[in-house]
N, C-alpha and C. Protein backbone atom coordinates (compact mmCIF):
# COMPACT_ATOMS: atom_id res chain seq x y z
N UNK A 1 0.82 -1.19 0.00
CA UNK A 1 0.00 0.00 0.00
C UNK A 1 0.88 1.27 0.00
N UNK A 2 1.86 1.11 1.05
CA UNK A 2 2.75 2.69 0.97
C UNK A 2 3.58 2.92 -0.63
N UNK A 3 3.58 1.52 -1.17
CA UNK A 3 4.38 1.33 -2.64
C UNK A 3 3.72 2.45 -3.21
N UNK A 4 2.56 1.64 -3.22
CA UNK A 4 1.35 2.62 -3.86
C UNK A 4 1.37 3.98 -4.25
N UNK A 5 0.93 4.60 -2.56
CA UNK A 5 1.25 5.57 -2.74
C UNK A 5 2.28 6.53 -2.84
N UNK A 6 3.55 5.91 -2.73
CA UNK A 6 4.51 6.77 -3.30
C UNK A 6 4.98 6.46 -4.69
N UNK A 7 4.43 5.62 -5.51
CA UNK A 7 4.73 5.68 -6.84
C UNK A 7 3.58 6.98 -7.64
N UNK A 8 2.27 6.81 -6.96
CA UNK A 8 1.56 7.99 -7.37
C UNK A 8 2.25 9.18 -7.01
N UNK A 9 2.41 9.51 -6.06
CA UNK A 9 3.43 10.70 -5.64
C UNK A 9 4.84 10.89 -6.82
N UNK A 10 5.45 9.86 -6.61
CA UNK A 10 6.54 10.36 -7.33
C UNK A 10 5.74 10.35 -9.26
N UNK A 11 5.07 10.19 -9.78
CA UNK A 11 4.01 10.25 -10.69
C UNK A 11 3.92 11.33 -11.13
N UNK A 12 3.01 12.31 -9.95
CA UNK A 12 2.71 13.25 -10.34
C UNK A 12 3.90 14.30 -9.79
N UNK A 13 5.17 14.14 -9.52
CA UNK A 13 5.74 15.22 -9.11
C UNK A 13 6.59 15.48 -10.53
N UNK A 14 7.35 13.84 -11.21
CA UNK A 14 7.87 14.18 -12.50
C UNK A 14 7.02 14.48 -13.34
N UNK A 15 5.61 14.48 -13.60
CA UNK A 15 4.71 15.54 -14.53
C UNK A 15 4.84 16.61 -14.46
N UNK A 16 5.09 17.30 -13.10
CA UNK A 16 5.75 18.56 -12.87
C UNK A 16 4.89 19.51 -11.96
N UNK A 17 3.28 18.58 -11.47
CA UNK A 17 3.02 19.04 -10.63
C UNK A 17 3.35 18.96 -8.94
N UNK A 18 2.35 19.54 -8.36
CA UNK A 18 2.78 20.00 -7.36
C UNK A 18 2.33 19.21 -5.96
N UNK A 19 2.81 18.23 -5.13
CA UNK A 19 1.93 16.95 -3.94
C UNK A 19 2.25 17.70 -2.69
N UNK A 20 0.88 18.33 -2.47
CA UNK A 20 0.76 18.34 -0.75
C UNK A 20 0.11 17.58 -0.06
N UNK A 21 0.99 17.48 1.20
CA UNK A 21 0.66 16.48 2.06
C UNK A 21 0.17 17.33 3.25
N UNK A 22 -1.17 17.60 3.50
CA UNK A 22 -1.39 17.98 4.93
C UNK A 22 -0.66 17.75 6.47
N UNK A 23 -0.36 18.96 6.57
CA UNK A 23 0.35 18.99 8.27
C UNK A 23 2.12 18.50 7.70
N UNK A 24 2.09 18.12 6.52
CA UNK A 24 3.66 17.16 6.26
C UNK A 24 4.35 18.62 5.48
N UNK A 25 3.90 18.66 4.11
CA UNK A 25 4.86 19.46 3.24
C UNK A 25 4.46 19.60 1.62
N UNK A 26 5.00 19.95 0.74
CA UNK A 26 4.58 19.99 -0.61
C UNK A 26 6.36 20.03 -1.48
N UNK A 27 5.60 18.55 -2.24
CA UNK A 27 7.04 18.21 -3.31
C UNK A 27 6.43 18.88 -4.36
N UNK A 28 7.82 19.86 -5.11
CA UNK A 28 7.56 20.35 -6.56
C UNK A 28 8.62 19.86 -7.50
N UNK A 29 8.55 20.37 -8.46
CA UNK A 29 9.94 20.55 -9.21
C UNK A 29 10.49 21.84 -9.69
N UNK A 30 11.36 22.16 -9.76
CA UNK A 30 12.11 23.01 -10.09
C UNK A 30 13.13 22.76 -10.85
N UNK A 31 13.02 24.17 -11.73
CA UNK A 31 13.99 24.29 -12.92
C UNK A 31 15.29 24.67 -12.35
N UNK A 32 16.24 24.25 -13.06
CA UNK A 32 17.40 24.95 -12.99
C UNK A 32 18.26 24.98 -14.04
N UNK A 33 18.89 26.42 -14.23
CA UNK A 33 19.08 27.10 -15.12
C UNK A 33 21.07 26.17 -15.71
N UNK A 34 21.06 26.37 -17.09
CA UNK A 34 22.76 26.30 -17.00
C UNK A 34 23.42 27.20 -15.89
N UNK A 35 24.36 26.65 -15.73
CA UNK A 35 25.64 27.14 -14.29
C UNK A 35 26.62 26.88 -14.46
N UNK A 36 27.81 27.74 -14.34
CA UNK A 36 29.14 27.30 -13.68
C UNK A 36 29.64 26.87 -12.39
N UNK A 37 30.24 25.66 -12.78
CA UNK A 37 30.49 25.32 -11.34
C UNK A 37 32.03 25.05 -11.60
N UNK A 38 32.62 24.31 -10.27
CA UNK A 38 34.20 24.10 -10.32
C UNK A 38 34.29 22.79 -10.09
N UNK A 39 35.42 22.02 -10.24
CA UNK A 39 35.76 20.61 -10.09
C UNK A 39 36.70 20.83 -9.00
N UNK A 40 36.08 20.21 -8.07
CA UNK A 40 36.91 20.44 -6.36
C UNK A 40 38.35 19.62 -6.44
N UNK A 41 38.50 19.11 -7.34
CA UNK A 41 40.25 18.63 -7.48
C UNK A 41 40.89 19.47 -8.43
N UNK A 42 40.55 19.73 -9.14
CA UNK A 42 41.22 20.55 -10.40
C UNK A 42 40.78 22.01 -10.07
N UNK A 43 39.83 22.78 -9.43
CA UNK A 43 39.38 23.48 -9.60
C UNK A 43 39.01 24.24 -10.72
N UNK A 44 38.83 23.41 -11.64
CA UNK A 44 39.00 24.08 -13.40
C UNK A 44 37.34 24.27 -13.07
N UNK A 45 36.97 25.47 -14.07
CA UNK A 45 35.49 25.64 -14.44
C UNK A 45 34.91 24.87 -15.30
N UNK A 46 33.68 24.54 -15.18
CA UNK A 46 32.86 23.46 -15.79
C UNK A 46 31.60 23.91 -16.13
N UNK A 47 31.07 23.56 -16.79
CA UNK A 47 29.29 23.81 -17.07
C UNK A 47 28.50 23.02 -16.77
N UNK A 48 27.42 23.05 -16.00
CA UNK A 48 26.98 22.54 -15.43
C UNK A 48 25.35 23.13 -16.16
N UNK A 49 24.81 21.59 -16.79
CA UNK A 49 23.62 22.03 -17.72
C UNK A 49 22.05 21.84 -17.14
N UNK A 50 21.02 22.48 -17.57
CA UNK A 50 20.22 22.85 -17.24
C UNK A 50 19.60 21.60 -16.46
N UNK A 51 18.77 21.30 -15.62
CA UNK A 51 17.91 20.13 -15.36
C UNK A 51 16.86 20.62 -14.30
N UNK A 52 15.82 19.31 -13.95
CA UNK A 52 14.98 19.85 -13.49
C UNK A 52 15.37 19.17 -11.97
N UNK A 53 14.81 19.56 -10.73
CA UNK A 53 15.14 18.72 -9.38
C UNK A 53 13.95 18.80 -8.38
N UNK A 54 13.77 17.19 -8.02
CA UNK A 54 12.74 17.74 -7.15
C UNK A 54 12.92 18.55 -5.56
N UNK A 55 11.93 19.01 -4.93
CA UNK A 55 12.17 20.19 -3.66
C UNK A 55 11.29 20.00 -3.04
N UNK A 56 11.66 19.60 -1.72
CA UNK A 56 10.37 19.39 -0.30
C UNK A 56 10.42 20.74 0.34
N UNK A 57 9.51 21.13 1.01
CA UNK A 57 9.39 22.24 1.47
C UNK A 57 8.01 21.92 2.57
N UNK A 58 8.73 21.72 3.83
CA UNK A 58 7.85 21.05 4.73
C UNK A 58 6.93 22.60 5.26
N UNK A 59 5.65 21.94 5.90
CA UNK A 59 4.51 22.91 6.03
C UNK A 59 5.06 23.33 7.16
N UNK A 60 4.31 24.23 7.69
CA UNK A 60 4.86 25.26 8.98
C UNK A 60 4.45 24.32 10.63
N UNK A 61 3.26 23.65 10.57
CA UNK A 61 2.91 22.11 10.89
C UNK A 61 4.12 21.54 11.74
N UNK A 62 4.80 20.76 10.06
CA UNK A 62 6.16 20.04 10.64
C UNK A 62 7.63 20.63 10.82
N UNK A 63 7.42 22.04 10.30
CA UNK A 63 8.64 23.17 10.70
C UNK A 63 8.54 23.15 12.51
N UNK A 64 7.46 23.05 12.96
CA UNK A 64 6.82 23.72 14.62
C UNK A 64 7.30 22.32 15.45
N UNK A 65 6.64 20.87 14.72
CA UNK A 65 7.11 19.65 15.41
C UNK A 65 8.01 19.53 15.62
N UNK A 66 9.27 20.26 14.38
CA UNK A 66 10.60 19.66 14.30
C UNK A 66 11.19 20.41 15.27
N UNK A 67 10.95 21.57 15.81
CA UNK A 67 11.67 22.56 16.95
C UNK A 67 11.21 21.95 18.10
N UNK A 68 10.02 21.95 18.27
CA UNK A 68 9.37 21.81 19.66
C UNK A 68 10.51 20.85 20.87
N UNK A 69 11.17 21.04 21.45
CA UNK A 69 12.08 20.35 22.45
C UNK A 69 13.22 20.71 22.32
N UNK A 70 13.78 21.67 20.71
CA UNK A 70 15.01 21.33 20.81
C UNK A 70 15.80 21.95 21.69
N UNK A 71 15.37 23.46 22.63
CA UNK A 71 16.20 23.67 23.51
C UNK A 71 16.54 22.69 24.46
N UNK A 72 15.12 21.90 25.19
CA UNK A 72 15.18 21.06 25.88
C UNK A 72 15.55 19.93 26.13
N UNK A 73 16.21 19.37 24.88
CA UNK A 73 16.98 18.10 24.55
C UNK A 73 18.18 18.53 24.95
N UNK A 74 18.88 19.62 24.88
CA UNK A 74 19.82 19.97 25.33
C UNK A 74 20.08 20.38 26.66
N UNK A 75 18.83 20.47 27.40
CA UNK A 75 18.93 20.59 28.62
C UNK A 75 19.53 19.39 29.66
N UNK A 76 18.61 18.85 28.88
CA UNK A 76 18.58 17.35 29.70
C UNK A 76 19.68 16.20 29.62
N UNK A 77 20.05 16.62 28.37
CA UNK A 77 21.67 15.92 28.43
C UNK A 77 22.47 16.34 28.95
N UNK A 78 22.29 17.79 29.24
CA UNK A 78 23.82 18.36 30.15
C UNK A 78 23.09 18.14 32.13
N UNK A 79 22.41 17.43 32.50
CA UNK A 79 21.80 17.75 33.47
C UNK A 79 21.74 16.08 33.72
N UNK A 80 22.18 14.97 32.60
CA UNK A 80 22.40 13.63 33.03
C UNK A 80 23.75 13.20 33.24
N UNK A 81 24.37 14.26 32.98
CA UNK A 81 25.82 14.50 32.79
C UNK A 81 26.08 14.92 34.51
């Protein structure tokens, strides 16, 4: 079943629309343009050609879940210490 639904998901994201997931986030795609980039051994310049990539961009939801404790995780480890 989860096959499922992430083959529909990934489906409609390379069509190029847009999957929100309530309380979770929304996958798109995005263009990206030709670029120069460098080759981290040679440092020589390179071109780097256009393509498309997909981009999660979690809802404000799971932005809020993902903080919620984090001062406090740090509390509590220096305080088992």
């Amino acid at each position: 079943m989860v096959e499922m639904v992430l083959k529909e998901i990934s489906d409609v994201i390379v069509s190029g629309e847009t999957v929100k997931l309530s309380s979770f986030g929304s996958f798109t795609v995005r263009e990206k343009g030709l670029r120069v980039g460098r080759n981290p051994k040679t440092g020589k310049e390179v071109p780097i050609p256009p393509r498309r990539v997909a981009v999660f961009k979690p809802s404000n939801i799971m932005k809020q879940r993902i903080n919620e404790g984090v001062g406090s995780e740090a509390r509590s480890e220096e305080a088992a210490e």
